[in-house]
Protein backbone atom coordinates (compact mmCIF):
# COMPACT_ATOMS: atom_id res chain seq x y z
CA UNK A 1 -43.52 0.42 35.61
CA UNK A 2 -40.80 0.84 38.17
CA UNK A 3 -38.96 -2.44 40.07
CA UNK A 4 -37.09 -2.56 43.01
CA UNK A 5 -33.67 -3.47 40.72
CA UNK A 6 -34.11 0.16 38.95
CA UNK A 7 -33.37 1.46 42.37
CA UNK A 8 -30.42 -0.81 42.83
CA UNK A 9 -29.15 0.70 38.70
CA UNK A 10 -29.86 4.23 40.24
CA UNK A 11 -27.76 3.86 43.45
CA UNK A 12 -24.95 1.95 41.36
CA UNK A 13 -24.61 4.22 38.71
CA UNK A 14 -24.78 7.47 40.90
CA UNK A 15 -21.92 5.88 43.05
CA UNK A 16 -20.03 5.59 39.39
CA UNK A 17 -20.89 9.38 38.57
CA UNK A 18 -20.19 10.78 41.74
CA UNK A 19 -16.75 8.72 42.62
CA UNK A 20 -15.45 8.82 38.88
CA UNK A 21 -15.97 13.08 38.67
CA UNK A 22 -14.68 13.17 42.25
CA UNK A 23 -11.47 11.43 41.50
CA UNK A 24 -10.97 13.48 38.41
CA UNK A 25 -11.68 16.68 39.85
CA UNK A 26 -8.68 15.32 42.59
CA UNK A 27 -6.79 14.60 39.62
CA UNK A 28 -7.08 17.72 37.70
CA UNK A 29 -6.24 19.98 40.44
CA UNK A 30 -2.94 17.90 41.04
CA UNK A 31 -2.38 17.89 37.15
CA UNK A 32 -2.65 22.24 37.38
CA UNK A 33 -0.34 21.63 40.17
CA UNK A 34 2.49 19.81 38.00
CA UNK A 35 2.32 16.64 39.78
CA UNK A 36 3.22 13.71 37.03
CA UNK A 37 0.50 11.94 35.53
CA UNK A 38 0.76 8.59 36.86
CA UNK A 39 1.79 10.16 40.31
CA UNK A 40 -1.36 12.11 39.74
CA UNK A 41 -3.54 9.27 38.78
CA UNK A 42 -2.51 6.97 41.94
CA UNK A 43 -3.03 9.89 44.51
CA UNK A 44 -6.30 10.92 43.28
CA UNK A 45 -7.56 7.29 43.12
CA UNK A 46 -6.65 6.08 46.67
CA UNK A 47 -7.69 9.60 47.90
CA UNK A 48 -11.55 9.37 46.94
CA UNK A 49 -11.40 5.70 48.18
CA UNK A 50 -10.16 6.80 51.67
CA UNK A 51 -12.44 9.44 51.60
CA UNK A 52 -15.38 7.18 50.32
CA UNK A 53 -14.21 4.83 53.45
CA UNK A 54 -14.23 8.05 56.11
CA UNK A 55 -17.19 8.57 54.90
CA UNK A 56 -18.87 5.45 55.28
CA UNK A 57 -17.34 4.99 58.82
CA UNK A 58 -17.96 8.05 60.26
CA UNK A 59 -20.30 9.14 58.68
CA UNK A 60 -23.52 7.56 61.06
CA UNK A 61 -21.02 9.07 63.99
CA UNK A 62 -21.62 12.58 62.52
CA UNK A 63 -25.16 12.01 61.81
CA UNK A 64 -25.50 10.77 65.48
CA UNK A 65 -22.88 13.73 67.40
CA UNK A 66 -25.04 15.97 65.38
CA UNK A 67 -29.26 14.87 65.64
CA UNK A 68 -28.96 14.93 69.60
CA UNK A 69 -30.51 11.63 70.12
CA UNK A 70 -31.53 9.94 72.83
CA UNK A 71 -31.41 6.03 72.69
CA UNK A 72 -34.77 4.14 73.79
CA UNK A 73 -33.98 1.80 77.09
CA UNK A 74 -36.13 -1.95 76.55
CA UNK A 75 -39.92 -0.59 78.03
CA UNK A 76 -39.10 2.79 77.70
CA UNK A 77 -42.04 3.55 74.49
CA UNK A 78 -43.59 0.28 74.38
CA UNK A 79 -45.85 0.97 72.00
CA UNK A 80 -43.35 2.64 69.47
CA UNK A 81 -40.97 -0.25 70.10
CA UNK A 82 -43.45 -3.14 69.48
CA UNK A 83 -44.69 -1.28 66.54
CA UNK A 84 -41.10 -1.24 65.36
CA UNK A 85 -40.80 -4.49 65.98
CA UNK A 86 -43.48 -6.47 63.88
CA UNK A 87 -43.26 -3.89 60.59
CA UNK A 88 -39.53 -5.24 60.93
CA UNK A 89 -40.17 -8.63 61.76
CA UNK A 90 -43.09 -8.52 58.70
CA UNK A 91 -40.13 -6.73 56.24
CA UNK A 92 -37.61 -9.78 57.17
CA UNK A 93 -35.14 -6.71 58.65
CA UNK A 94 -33.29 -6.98 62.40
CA UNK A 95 -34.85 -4.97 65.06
CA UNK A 96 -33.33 -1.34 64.49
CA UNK A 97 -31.56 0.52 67.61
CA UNK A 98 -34.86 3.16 68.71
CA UNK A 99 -33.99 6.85 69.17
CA UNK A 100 -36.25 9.84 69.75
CA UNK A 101 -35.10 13.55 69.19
CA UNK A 102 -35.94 16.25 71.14
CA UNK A 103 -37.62 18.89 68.91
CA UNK A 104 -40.89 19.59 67.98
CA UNK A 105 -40.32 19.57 64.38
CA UNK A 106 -42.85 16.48 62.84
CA UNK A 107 -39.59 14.24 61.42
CA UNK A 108 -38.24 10.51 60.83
CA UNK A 109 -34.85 9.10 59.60
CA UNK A 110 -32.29 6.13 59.33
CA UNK A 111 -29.14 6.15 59.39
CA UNK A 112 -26.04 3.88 59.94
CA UNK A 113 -24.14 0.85 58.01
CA UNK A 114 -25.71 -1.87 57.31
CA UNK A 115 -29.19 -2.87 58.77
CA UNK A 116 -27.63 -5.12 61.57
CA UNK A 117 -26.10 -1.55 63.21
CA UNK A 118 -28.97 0.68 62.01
CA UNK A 119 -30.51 3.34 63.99
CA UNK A 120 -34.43 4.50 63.07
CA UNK A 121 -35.02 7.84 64.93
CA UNK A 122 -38.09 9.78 65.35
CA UNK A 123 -39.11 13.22 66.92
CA UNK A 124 -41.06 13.98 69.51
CA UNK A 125 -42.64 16.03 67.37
CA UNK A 126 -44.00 13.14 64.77
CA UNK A 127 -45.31 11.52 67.35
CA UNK A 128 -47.29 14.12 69.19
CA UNK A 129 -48.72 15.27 66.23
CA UNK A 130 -49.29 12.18 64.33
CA UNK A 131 -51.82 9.54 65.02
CA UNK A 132 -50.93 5.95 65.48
CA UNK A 133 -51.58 5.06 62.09
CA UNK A 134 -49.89 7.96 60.88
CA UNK A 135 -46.69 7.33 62.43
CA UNK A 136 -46.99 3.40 61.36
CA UNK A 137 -46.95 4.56 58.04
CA UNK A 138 -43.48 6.62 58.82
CA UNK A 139 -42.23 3.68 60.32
CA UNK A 140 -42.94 1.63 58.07
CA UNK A 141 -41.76 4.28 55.28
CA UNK A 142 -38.27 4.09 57.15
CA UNK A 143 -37.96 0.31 57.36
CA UNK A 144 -38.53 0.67 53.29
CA UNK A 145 -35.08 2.55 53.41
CA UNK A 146 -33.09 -0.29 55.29
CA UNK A 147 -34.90 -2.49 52.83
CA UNK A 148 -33.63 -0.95 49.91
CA UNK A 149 -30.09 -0.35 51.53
CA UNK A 150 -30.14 3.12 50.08
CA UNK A 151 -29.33 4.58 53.34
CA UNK A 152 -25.66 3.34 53.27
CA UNK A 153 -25.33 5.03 49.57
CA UNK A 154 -26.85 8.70 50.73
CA UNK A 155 -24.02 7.93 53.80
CA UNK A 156 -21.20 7.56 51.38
CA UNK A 157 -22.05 10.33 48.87
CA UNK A 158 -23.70 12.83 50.20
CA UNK A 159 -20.67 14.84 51.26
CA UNK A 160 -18.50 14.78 47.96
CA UNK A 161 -20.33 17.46 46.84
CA UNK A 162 -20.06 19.51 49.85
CA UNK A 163 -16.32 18.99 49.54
CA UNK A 164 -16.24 19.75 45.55
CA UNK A 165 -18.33 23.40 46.55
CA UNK A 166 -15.58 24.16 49.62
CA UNK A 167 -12.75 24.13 47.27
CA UNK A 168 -14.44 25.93 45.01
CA UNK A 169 -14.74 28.98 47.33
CA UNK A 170 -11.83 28.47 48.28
CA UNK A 171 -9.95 28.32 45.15
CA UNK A 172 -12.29 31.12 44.12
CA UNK A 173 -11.46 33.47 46.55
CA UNK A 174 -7.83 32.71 46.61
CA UNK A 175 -7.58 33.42 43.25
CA UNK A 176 -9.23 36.29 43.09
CA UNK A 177 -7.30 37.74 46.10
CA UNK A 178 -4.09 36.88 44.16
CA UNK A 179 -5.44 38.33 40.68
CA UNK A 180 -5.95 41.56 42.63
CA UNK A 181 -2.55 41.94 44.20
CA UNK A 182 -0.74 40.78 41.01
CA UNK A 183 -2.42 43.47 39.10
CA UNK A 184 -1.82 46.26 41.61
CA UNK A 185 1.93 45.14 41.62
CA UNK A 186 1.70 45.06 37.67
CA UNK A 187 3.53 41.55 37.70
CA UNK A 188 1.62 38.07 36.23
CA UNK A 189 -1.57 36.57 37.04
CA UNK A 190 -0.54 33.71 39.44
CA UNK A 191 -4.03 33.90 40.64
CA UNK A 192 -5.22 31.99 37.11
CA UNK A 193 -4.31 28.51 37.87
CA UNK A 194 -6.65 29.34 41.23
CA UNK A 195 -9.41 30.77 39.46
CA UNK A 196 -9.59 27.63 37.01
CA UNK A 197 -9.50 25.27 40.20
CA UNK A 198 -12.44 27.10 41.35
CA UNK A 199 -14.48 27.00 38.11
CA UNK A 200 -13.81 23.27 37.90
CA UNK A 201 -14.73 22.42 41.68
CA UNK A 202 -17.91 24.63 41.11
CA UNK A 203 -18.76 22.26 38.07
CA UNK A 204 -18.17 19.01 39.65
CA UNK A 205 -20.19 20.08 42.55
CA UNK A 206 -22.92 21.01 40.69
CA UNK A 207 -22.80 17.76 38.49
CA UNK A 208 -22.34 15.72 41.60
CA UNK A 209 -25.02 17.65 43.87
CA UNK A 210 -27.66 17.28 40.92
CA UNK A 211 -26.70 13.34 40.75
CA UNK A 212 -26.87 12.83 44.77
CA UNK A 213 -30.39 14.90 44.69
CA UNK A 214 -32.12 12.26 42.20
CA UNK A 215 -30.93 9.72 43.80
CA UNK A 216 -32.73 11.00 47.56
CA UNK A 217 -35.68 11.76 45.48
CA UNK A 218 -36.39 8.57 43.71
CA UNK A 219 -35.61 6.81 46.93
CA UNK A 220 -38.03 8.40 48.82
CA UNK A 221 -40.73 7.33 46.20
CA UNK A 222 -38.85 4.16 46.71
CA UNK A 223 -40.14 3.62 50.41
CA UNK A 224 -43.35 5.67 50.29
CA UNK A 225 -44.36 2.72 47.97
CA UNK A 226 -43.09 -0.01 50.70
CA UNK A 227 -44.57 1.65 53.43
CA UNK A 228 -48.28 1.40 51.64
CA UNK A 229 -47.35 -2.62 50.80
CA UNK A 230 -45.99 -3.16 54.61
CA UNK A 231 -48.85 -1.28 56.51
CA UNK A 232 -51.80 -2.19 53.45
CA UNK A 233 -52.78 1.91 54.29
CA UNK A 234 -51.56 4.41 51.93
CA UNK A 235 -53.79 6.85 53.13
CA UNK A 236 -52.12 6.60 56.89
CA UNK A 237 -48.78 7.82 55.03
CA UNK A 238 -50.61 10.20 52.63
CA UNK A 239 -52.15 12.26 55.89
CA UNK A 240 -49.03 11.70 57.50
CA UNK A 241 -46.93 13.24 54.82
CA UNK A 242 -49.43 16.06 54.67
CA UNK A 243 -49.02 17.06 58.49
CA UNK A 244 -45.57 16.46 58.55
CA UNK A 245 -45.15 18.84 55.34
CA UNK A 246 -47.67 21.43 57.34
CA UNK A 247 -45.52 21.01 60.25
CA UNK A 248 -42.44 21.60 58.70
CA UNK A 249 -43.45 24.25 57.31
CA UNK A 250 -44.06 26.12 60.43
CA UNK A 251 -40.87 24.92 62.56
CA UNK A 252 -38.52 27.41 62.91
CA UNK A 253 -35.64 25.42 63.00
CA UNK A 254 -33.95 22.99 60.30
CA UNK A 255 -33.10 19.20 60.83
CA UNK A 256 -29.35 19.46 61.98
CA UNK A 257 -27.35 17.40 59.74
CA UNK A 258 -28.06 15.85 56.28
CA UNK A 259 -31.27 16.71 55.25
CA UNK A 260 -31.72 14.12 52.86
CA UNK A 261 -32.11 11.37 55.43
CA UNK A 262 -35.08 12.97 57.39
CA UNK A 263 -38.46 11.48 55.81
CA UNK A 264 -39.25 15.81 54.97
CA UNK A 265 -37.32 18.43 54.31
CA UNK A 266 -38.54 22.20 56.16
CA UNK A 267 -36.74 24.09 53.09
CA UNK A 268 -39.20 22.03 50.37
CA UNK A 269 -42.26 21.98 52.80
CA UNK A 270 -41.97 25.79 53.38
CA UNK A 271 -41.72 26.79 49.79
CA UNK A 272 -45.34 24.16 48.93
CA UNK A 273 -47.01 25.69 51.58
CA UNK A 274 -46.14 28.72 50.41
CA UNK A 275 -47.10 28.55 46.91
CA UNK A 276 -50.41 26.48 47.93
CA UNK A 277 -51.74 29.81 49.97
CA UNK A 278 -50.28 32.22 47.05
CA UNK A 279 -52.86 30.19 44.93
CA UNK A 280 -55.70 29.44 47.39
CA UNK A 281 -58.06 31.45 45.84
CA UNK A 282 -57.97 29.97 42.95
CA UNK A 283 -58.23 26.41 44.18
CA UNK A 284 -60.90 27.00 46.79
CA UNK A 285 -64.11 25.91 44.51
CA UNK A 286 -67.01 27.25 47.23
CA UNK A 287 -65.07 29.85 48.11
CA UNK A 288 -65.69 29.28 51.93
CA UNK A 289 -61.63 30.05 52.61
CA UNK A 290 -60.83 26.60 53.33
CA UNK A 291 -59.07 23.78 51.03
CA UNK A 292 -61.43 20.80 51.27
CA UNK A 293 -59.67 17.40 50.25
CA UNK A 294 -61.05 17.84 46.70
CA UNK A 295 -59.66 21.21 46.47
CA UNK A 296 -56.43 20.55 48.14
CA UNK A 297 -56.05 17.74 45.02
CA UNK A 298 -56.57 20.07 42.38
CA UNK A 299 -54.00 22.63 43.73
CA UNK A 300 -51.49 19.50 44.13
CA UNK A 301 -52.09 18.60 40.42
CA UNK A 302 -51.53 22.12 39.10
CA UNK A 303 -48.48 22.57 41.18
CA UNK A 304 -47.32 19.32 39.30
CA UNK A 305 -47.79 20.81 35.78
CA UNK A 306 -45.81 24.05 37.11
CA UNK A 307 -42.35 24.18 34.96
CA UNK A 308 -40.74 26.16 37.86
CA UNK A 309 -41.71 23.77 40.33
CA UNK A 310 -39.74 20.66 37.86
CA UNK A 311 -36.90 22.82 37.98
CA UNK A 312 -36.54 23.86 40.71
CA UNK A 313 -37.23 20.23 41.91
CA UNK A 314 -33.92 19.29 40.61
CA UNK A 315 -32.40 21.07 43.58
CA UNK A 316 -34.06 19.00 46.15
CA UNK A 317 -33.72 16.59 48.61
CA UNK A 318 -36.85 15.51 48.31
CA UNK A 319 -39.81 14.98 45.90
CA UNK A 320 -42.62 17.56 46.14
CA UNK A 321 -45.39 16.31 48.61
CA UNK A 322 -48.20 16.66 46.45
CA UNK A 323 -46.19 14.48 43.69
CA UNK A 324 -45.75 12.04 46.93
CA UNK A 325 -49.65 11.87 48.09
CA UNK A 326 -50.51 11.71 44.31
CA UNK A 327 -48.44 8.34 43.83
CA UNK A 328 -49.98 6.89 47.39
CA UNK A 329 -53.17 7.64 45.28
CA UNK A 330 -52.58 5.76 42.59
CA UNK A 331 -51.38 2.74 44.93
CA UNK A 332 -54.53 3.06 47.25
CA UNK A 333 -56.76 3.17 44.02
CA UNK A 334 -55.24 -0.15 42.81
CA UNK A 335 -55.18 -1.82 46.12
CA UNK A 336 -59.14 -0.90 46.23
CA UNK A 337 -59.27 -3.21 43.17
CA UNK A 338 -58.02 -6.16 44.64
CA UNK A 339 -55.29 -5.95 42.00
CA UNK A 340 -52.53 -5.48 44.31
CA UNK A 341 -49.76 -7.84 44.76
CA UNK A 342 -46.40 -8.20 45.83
CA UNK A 343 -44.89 -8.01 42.20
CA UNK A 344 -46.32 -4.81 41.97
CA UNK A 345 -45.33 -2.80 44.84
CA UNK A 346 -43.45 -0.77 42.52
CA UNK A 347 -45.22 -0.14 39.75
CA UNK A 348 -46.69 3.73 40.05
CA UNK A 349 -42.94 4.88 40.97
């Protein structure tokens, strides 16, 4: 059974991966370099700390510059901003600064740094395709992510990695390129120290990629759970997830910026959709071409018990729909129970 504080372990101890391999990887390409240990040590230190600052600082400004958003004037969607207003008011969280996006793309996210200064944002596409209730649960699914603060962690870390992988095509290619013209010249490999640069950079950006990915998965579990205590209604976020996913799936174009803040994720939504219809047939029961709700479950469960889908998983943003509809489920059976409490908003993570 899943709290709220295994969240806070998960955030804390993937800051203390990710910042501790980042600021050796800094310090063992200075060390290859022959700069002094201790000179080493300092340098690499207050480098991922400035970084980790940029990052927090800039990083809404980036997410912002880049999601083309246009900022709701008082009146301007009442009904989105009341809605807004009493999930936040019934969560104990500040009003949020409203933004829409213009694309058609079904899509949610939050970003910013600290939940005095956050921004919820919502395309036009969620919420002509989504019914009221639909995009409540989205809403409310969002405000779970400025409850959890988790928001300000994906800001912070989600672009060490992408740094770690730049250097290591850089170093890569470098190296290679010198390798090359050292041999040709039949002199010594000065291309080696490069080479090992880029090994190391690859490894830390794989170690720190698969760290940042876990943490955007369980978080998104995380606030699908809130969003079924805040609204009482899994089922609005369960249909909601499903058209968004369907949606997504469809849209030609990819969120611009980081993916891992938008409530779905086109890449992950293309490839269930895809594998759904590769295995209709099999799943369709009556055999009258369509997926009845019934039918649609049992494809979701098998999809679960698929060991490519867990591994591939790993790579992901975000958790596979059906794995996000089935926990809703299990919350929406329990709530029919009258078991449901506060304590226990957690539990089925």
């Amino acid at each position: 059974m899943a709290r709220l504080s295994d969240l806070k372990v998960a955030m804390g101890t993937s800051i203390l991966i990710v910042t501790f391999i980042f600021g050796l990887f800094i310090f063992a390409i200075l060390f290859l370099l022959e700069l002094d240990l201790v000179t080493g040590f300092i340098v690499s230190l207050g480098a991922t700390g400035l970084f980790i600052l940029f990052q927090y600082f800039l990083g809404p400004v980036i997410v912002a510059a880049t999601a083309r958003l246009h900022y709701l004037k008082p009146g301007e969607n009442p009904w989105l901003e009341s809605t807004v207003k009493e999930l936040a008011d019934k969560s104990g969280l500040p009003m949020p600064k409203m933004a829409t996006v213009p694309s058609n793309s079904p899509n949610a996210f939050t970003f910013g740094r600290n939940a005095t200064d956050a921004t919820l944002a919502v395309n036009d596409g969620l919420l002509n395709n989504l019914n009221k209730d639909e995009v409540r649960g989205v809403i409310a699914h969002e405000l779970g992510h400025l409850k959890h603060k988790d928001y300000i962690v994906m800001t912070v870390l989600s672009a060490l990695p992408l740094i770690a992988y730049i250097v290591a095509q850089t170093a890569l290619r470098a190296g290679m390129m010198s390798s090359y013209s050292r041999r040709r010249s039949k002199e010594g490999n000065a291309g080696t120290a490069l080479i090992i640069i880029g090994v190391v950079s690859f490894a830390v950006y794989l170690i720190t990629f698969l760290s940042v990915m876990r943490l955007s998965r369980l978080r998104e579990h995380f606030a699908d759970a809130y969003s079924a205590y805040l609204t009482g209604s899994p089922r609005s976020l369960e249909s909601g997830l499903a058209k968004i996913t369907y949606g997504l799936s469809i849209s030609p174009n990819s969120p611009e910026g980081a993916r891992a803040f938008y409530i779905g994720d086109p890449a992950t939504a293309k490839q269930e959709i895809r594998q759904i219809m590769e295995n209709k047939n099999d799943c369709d029961l009556d055999k009258d071409g369509v997926l009845d709700e019934r039918e649609l479950q049992l494809a979701m469960t098998r999809e679960s018990k698929s060991t490519w889908n867990q591994l591939n998983s790993l790579f992901a943003t975000h958790p596979p729909t059906f794995k996000r509809i089935l926990l809703l489920r299990e919350i929406e059976t329990e709530m029919n129970t009258g078991q449901y409490t506060t304590e226990k908003i957690y539990r089925h993570v």
